[in-house]
PDB file of N, CA and C in Angstrom:
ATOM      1  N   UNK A   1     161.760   7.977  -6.973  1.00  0.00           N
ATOM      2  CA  UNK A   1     161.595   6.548  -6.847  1.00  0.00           C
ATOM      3  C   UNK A   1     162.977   5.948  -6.561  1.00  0.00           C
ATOM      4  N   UNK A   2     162.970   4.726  -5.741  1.00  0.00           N
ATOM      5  CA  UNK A   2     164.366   4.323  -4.972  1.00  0.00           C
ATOM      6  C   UNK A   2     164.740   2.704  -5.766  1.00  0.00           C
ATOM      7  N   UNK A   3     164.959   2.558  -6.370  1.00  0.00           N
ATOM      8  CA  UNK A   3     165.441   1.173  -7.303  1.00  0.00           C
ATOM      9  C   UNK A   3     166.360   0.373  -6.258  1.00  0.00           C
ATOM     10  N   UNK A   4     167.086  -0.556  -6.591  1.00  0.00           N
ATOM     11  CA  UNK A   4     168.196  -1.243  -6.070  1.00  0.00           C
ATOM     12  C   UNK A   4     168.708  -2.226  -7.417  1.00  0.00           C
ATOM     13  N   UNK A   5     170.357  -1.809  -7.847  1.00  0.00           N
ATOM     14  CA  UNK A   5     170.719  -2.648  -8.732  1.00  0.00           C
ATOM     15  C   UNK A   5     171.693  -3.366  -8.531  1.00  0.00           C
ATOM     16  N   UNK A   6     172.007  -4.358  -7.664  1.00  0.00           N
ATOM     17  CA  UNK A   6     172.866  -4.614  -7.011  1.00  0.00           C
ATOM     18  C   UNK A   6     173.829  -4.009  -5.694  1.00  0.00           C
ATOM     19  N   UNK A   7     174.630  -3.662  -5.896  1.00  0.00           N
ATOM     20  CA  UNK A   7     174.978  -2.512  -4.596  1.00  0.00           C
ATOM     21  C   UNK A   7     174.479  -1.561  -4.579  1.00  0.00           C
ATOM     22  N   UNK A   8     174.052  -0.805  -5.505  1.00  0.00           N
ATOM     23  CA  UNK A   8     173.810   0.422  -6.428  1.00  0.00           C
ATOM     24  C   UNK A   8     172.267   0.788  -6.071  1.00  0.00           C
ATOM     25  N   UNK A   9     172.323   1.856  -5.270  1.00  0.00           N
ATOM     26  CA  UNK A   9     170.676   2.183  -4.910  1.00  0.00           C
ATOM     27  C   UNK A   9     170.833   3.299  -5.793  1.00  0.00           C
ATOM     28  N   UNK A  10     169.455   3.736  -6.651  1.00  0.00           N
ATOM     29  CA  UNK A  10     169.159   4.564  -8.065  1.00  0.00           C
ATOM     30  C   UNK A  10     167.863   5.183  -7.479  1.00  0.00           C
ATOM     31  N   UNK A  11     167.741   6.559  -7.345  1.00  0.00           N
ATOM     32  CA  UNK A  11     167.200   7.546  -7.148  1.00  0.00           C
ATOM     33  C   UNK A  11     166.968   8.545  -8.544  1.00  0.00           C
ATOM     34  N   UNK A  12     165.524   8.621  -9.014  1.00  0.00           N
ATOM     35  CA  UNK A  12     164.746   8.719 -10.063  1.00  0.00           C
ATOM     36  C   UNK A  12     163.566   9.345  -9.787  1.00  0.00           C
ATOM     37  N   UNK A  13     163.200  10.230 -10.322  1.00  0.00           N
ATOM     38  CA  UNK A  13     161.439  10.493 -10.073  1.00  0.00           C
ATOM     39  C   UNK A  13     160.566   9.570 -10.205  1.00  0.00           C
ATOM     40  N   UNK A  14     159.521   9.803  -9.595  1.00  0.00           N
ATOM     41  CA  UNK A  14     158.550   8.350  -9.351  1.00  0.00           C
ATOM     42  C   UNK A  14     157.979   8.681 -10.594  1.00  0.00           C
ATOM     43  N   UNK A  15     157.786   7.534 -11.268  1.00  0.00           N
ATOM     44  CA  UNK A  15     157.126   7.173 -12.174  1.00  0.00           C
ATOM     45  C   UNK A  15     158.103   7.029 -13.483  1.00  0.00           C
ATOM     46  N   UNK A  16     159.309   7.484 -13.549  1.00  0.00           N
ATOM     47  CA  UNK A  16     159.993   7.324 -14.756  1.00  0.00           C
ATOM     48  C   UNK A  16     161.435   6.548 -14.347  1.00  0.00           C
ATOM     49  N   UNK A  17     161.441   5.890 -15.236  1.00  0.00           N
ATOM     50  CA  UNK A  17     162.658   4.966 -15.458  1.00  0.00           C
ATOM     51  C   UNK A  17     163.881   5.901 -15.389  1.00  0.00           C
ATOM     52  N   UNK A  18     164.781   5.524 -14.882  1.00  0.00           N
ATOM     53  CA  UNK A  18     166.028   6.012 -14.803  1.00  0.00           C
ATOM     54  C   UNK A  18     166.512   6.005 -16.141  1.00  0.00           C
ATOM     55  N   UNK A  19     167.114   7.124 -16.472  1.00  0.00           N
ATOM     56  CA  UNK A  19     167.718   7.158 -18.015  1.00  0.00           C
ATOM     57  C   UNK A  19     169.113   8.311 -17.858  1.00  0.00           C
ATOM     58  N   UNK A  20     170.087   7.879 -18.224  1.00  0.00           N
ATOM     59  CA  UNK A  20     170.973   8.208 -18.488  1.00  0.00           C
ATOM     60  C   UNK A  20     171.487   9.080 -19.534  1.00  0.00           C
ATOM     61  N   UNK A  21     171.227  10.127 -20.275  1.00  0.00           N
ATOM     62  CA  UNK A  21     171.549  11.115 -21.477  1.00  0.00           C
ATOM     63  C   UNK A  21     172.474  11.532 -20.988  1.00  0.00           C
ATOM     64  N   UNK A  22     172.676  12.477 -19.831  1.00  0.00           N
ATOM     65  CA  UNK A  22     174.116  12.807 -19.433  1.00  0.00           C
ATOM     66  C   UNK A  22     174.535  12.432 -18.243  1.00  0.00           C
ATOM     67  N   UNK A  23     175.883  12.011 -17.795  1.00  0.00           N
ATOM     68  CA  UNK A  23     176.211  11.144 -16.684  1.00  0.00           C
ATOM     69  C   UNK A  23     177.807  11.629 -15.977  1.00  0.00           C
ATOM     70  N   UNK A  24     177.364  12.273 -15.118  1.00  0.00           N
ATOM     71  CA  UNK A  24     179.710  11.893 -14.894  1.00  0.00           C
ATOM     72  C   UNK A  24     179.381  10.796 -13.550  1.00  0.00           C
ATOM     73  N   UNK A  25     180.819  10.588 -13.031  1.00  0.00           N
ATOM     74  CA  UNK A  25     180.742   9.542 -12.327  1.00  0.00           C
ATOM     75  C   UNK A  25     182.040   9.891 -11.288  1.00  0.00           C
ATOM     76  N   UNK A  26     182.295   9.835  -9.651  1.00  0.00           N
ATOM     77  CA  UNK A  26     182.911  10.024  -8.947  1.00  0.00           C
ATOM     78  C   UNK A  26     183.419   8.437  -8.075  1.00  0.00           C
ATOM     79  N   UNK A  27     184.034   8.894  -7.488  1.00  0.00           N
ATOM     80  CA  UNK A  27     184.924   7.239  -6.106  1.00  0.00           C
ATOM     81  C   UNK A  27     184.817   8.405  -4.987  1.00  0.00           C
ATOM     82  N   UNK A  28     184.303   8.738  -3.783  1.00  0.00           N
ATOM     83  CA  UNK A  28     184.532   9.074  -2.734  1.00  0.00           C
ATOM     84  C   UNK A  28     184.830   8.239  -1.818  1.00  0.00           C
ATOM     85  N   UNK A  29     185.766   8.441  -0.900  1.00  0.00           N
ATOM     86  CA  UNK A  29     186.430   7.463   0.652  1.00  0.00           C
ATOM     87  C   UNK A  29     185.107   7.882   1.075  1.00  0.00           C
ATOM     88  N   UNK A  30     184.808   6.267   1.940  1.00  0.00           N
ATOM     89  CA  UNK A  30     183.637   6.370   2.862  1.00  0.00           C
ATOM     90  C   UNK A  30     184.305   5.613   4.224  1.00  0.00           C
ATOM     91  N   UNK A  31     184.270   6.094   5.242  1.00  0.00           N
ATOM     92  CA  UNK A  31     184.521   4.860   5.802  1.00  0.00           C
ATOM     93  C   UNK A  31     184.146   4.014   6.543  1.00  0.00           C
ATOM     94  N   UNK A  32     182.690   3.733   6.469  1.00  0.00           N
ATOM     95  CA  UNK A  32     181.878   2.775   6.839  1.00  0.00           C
ATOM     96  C   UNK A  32     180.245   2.909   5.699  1.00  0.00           C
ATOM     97  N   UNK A  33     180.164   2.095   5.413  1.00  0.00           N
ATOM     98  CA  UNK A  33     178.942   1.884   4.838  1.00  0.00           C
ATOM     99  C   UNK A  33     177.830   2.574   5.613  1.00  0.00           C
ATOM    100  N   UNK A  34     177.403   3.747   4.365  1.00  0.00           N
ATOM    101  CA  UNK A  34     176.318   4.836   5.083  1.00  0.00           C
ATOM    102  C   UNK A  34     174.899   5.058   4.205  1.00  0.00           C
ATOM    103  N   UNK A  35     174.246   5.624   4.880  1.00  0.00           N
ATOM    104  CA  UNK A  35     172.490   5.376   3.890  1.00  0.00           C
ATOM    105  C   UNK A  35     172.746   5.731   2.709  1.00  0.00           C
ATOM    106  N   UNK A  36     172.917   4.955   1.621  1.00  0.00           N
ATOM    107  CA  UNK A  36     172.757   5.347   0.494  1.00  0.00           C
ATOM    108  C   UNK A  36     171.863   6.259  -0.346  1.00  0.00           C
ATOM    109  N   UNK A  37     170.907   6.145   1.028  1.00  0.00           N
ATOM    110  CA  UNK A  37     169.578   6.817   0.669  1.00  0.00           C
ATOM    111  C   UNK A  37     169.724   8.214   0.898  1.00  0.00           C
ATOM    112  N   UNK A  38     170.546   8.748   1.790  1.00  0.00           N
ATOM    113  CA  UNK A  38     170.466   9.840   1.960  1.00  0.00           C
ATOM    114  C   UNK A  38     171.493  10.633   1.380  1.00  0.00           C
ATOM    115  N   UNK A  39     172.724   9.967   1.199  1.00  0.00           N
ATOM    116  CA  UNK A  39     173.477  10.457   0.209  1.00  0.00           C
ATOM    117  C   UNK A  39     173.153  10.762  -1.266  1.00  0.00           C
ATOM    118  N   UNK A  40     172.670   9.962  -1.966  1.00  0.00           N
ATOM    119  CA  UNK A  40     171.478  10.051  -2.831  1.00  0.00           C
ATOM    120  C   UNK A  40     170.987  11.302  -3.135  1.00  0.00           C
ATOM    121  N   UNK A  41     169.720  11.229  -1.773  1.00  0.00           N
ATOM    122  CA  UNK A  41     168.835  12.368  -1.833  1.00  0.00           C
ATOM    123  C   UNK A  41     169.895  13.875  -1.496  1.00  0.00           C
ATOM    124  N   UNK A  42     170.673  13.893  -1.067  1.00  0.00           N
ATOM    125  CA  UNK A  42     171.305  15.174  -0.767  1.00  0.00           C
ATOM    126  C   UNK A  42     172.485  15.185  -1.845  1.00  0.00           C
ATOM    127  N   UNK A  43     172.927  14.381  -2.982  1.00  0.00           N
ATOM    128  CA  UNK A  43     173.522  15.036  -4.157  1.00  0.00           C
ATOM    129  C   UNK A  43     172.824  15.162  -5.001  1.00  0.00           C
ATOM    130  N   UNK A  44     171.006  15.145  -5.152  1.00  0.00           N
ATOM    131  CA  UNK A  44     170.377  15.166  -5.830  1.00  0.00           C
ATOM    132  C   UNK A  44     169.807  16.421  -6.030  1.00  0.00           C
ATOM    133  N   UNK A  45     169.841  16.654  -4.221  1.00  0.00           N
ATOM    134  CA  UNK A  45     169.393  18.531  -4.325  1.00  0.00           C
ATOM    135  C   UNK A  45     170.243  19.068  -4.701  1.00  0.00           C
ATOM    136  N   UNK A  46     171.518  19.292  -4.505  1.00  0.00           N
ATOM    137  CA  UNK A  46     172.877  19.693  -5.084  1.00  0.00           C
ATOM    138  C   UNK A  46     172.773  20.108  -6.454  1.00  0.00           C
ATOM    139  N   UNK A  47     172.419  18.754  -7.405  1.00  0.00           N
ATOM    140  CA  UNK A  47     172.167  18.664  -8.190  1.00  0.00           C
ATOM    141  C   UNK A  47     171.514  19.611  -8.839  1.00  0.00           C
ATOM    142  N   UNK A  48     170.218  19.538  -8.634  1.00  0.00           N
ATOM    143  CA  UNK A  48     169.034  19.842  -9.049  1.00  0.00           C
ATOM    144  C   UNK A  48     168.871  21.502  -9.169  1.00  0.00           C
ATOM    145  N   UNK A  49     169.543  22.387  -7.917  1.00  0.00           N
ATOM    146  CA  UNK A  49     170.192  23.590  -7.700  1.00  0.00           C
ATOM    147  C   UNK A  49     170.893  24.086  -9.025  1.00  0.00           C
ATOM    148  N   UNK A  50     171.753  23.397  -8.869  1.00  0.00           N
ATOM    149  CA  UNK A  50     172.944  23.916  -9.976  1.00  0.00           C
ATOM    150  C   UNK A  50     172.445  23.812 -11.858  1.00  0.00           C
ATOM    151  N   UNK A  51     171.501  22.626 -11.906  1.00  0.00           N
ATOM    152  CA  UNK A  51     171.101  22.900 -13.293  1.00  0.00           C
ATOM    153  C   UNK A  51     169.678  22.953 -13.235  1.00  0.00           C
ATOM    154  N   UNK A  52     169.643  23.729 -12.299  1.00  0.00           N
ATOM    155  CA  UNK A  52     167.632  24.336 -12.706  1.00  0.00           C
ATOM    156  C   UNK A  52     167.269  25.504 -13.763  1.00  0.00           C
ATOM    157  N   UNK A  53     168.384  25.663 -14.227  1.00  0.00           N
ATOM    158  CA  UNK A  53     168.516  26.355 -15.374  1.00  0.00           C
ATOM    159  C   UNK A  53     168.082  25.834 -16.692  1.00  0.00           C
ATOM    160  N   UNK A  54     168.523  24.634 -16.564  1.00  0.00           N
ATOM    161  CA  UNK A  54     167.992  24.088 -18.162  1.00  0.00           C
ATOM    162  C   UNK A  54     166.757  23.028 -17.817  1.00  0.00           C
ATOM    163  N   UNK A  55     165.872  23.525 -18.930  1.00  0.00           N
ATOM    164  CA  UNK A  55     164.482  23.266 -18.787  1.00  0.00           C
ATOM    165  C   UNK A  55     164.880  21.722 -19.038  1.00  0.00           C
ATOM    166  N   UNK A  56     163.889  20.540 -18.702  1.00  0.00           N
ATOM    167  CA  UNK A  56     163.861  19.162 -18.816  1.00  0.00           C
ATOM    168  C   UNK A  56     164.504  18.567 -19.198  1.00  0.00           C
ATOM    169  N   UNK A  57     165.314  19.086 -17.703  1.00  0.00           N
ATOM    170  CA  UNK A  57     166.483  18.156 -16.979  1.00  0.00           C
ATOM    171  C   UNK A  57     165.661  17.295 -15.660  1.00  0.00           C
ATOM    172  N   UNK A  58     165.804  16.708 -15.904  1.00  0.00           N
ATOM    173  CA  UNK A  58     165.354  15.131 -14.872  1.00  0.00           C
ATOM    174  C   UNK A  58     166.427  14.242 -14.623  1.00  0.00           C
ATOM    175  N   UNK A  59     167.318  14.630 -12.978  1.00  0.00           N
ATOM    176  CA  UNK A  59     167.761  14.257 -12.360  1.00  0.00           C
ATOM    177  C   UNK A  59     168.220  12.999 -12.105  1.00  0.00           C
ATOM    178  N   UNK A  60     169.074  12.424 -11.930  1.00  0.00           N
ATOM    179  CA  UNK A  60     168.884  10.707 -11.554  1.00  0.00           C
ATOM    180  C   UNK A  60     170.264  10.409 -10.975  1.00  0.00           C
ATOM    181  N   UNK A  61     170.256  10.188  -9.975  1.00  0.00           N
ATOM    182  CA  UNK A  61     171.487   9.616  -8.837  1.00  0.00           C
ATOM    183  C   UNK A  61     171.700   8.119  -8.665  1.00  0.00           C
ATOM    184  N   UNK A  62     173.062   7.502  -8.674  1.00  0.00           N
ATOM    185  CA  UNK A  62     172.970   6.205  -7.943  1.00  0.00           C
ATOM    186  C   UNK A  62     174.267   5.909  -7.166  1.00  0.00           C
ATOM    187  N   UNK A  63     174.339   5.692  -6.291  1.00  0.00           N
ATOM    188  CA  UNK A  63     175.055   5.407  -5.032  1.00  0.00           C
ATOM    189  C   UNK A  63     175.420   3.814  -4.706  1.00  0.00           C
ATOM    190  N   UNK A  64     176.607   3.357  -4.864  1.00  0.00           N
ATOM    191  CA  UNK A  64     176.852   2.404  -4.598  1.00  0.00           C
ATOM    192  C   UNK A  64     177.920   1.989  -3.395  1.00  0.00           C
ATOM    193  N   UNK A  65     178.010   0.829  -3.008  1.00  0.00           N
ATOM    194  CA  UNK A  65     179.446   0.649  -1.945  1.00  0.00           C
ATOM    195  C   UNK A  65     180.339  -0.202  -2.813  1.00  0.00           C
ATOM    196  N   UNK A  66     181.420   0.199  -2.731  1.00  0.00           N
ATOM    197  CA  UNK A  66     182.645  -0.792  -3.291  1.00  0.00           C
ATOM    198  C   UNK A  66     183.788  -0.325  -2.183  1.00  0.00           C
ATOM    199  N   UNK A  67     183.710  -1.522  -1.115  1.00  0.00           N
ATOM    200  CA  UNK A  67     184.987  -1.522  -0.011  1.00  0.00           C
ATOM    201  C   UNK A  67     184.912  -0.919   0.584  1.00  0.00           C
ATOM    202  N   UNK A  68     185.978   0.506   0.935  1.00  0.00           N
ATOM    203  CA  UNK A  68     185.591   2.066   1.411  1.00  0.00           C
ATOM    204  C   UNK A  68     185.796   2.843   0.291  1.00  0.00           C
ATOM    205  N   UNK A  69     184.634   2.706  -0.446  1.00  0.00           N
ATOM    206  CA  UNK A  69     184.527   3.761  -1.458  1.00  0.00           C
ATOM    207  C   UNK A  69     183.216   3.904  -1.667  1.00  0.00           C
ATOM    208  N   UNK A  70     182.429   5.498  -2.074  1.00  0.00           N
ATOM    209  CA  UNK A  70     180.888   4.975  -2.380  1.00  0.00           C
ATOM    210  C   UNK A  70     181.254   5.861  -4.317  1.00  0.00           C
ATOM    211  N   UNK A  71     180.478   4.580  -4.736  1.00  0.00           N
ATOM    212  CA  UNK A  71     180.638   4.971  -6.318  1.00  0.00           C
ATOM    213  C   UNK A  71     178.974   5.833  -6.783  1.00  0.00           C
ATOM    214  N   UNK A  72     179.262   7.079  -6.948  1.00  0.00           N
ATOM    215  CA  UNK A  72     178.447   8.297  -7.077  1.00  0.00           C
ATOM    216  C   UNK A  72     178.478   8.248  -8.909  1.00  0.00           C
ATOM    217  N   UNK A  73     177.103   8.063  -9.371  1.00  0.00           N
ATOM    218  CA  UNK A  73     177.211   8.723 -10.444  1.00  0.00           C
ATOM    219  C   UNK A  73     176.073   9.869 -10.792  1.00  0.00           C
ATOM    220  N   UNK A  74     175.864  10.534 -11.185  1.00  0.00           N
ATOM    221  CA  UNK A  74     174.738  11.548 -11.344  1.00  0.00           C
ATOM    222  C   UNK A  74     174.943  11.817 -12.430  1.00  0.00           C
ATOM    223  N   UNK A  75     173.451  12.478 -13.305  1.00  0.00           N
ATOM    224  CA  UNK A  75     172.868  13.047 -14.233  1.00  0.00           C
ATOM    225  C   UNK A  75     171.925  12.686 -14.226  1.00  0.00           C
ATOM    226  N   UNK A  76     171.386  12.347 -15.554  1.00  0.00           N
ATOM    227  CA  UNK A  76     170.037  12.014 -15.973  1.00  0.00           C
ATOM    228  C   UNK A  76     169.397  12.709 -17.134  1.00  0.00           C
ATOM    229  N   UNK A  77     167.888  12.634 -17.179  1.00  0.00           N
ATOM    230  CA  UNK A  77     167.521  12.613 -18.353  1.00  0.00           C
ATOM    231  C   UNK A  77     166.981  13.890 -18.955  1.00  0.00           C
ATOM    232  N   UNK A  78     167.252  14.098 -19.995  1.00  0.00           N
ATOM    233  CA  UNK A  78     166.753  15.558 -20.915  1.00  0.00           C
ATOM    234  C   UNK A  78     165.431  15.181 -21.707  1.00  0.00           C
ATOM    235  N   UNK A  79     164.119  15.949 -21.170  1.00  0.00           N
ATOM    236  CA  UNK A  79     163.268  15.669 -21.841  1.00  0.00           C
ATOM    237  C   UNK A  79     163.119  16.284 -23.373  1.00  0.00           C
ATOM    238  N   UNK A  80     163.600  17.411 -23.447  1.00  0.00           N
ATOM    239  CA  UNK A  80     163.236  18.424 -24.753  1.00  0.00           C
ATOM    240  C   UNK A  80     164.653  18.569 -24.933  1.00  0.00           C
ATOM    241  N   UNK A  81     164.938  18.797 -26.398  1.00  0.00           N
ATOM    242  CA  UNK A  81     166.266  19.457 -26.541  1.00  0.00           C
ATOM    243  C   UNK A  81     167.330  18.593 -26.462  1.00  0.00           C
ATOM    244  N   UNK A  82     168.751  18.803 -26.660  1.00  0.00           N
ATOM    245  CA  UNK A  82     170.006  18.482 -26.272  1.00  0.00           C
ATOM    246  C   UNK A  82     170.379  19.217 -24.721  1.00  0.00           C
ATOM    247  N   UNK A  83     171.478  18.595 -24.440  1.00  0.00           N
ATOM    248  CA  UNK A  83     172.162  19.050 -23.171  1.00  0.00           C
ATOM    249  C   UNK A  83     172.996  20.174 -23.685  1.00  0.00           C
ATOM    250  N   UNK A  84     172.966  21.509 -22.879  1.00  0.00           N
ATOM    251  CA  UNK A  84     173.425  22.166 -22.886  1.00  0.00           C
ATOM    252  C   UNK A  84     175.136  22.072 -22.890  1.00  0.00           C
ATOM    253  N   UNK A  85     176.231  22.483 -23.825  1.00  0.00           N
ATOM    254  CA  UNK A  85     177.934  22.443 -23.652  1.00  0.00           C
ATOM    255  C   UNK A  85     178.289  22.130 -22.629  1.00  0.00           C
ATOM    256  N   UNK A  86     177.428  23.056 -21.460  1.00  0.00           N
ATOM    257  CA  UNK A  86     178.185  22.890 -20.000  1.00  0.00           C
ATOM    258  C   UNK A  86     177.666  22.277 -19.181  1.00  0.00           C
ATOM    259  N   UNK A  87     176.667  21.155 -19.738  1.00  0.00           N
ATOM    260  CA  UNK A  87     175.733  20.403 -18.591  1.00  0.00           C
ATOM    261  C   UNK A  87     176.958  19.146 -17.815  1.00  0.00           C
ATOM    262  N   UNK A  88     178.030  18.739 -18.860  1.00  0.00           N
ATOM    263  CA  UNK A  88     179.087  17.922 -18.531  1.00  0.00           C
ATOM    264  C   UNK A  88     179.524  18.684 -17.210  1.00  0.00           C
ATOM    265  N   UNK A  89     180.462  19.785 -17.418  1.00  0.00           N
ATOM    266  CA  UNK A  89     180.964  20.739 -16.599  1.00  0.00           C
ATOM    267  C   UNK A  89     179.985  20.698 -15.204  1.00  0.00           C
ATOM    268  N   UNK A  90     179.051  21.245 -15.219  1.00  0.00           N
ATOM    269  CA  UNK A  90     178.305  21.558 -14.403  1.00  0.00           C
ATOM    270  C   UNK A  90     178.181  20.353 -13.362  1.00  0.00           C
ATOM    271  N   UNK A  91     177.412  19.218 -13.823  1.00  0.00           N
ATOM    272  CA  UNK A  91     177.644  17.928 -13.315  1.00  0.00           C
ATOM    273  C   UNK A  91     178.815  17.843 -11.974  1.00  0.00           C
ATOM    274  N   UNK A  92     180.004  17.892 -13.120  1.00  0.00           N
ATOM    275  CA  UNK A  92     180.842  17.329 -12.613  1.00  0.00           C
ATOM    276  C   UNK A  92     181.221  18.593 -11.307  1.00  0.00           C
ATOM    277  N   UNK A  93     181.137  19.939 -11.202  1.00  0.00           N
ATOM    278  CA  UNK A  93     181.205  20.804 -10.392  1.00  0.00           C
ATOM    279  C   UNK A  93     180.884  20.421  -8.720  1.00  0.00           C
ATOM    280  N   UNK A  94     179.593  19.619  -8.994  1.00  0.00           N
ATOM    281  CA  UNK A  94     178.777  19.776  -8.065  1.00  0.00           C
ATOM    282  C   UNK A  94     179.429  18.825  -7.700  1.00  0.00           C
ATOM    283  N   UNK A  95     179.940  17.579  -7.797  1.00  0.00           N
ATOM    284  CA  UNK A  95     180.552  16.282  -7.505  1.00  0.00           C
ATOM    285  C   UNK A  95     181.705  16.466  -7.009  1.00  0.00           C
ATOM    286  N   UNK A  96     182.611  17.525  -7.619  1.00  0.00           N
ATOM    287  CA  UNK A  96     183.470  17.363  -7.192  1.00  0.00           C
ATOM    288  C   UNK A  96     184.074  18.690  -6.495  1.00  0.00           C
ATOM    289  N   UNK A  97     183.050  19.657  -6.160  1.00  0.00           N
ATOM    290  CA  UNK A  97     182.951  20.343  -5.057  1.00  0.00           C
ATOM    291  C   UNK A  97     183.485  19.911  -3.454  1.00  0.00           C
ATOM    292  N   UNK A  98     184.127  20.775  -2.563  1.00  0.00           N
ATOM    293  CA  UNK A  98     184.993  20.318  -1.741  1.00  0.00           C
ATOM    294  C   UNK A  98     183.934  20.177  -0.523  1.00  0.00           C
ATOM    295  N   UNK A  99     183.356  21.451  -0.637  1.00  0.00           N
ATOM    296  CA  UNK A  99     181.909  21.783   0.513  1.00  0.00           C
ATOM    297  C   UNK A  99     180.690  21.044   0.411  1.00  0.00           C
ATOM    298  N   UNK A 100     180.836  20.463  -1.070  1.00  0.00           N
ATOM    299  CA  UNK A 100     179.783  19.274  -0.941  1.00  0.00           C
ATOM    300  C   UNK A 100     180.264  17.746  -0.122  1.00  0.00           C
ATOM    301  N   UNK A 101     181.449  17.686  -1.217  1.00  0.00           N
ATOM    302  CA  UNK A 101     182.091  16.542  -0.938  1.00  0.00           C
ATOM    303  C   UNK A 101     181.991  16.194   1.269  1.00  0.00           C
ATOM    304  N   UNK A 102     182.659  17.493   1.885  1.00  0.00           N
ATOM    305  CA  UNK A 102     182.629  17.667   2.734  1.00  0.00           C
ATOM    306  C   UNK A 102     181.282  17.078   3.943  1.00  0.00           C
ATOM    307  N   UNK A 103     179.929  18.071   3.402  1.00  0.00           N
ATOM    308  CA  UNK A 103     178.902  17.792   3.882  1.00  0.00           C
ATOM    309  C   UNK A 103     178.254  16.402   3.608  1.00  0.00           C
ATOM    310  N   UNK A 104     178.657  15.600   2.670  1.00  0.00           N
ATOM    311  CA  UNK A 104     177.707  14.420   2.158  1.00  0.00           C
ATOM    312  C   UNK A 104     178.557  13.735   3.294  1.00  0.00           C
ATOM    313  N   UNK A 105     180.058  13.795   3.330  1.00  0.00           N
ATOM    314  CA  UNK A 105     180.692  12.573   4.290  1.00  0.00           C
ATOM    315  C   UNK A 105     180.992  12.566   5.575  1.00  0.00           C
ATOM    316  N   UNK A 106     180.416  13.671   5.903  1.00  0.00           N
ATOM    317  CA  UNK A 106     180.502  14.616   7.551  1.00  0.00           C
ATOM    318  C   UNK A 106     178.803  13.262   7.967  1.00  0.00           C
ATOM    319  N   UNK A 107     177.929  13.732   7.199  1.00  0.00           N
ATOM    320  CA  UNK A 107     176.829  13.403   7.307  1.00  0.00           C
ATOM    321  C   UNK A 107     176.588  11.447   7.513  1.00  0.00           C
ATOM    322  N   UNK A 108     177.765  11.173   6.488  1.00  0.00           N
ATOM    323  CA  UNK A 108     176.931   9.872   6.327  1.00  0.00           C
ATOM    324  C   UNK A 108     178.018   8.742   7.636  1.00  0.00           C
ATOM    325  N   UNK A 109     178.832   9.598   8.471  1.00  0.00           N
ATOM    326  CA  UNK A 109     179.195   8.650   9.797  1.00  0.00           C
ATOM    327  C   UNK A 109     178.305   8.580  10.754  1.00  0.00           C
ATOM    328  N   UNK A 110     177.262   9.518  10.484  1.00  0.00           N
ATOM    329  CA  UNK A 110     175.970   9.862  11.069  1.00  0.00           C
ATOM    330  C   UNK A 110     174.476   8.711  10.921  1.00  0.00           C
ATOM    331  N   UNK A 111     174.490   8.366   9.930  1.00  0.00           N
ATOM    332  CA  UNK A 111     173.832   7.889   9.149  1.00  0.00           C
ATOM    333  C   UNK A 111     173.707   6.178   9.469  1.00  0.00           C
ATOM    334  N   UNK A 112     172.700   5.664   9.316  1.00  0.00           N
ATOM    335  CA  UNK A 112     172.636   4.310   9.305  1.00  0.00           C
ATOM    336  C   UNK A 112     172.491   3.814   8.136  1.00  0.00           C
ATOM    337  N   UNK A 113     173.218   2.269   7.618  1.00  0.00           N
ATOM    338  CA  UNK A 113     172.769   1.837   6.394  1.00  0.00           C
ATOM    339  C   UNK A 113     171.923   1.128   6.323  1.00  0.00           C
TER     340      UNK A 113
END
C-alpha cells in the first residue's frame, strides 16, 4: 500500500498500517527528483531478500525529497517475537550497500516523478 506524508511516499503491505519496530534511516544525492515509487519498491525487494530469514518481519519503506537528497528510511514491523541483534545491522547493510546504492540512482535519472 502507497501512503503520502508530506514529501514522504510510505510503502507498506496493503492492508496494514505502517509501523515502525525497527528503522535505520539514510540521505542519498539525487539529482533530480525521481519516482519515489520506484525507489521505494526496489529498496523494498532489497530489503525483503536480506531479512527473509526472520519470520514476521513486515517490511515498510519511505522515500522522501529534501533538495538533492532523497531521505530513505526502511524497516518495519515484527509480528511475533523481538528483532533479531542483527536486524539493526542488516537493515542498515542493505542501505548502505554500494551496488545497491548504485542501482537505485543509475535507475531513478531514468525515472519520472
Amino acid at each position: 500500500m502507497l501512503t503520502e506524508k508530506g514529501e514522504a511516499l510510505i510503502l507498506s503491505p496493503k492492508g496494514l498500517a505502517p509501523v515502525w519496530d525497527i528503522e535505520v534511516s539514510r540521505i542519498l544525492p539525487s539529482l533530480r527528483r525521481c519516482s519515489r515509487r520506484w525507489v521505494a519498491h526496489q529498496i523494498r525487494r532489497d530489503l525483503w531478500r536480506a531479512m527473509q530469514e526472520m519470520r514476521g518481519f513486515v517490511p515498510v519503506i519511505s522515500v522522501a525529497w529534501a533538495d538533492h537528497w532523497l531521505e530513505i528510511r526502511a524497516g518495519g514491523r515484527i509480528l511475533c517475537g523481538a528483532a533479531p541483534p542483527n536486524a539493526f545491522e542488516t537493515i542498515a547493510s542493505v542501505l548502505d550497500n554500494e551496488d545497491n546504492r548504485r542501482r537505485w540512482l543509475a535507475h531513478t535519472a531514468r525515472q519520472k516523478p
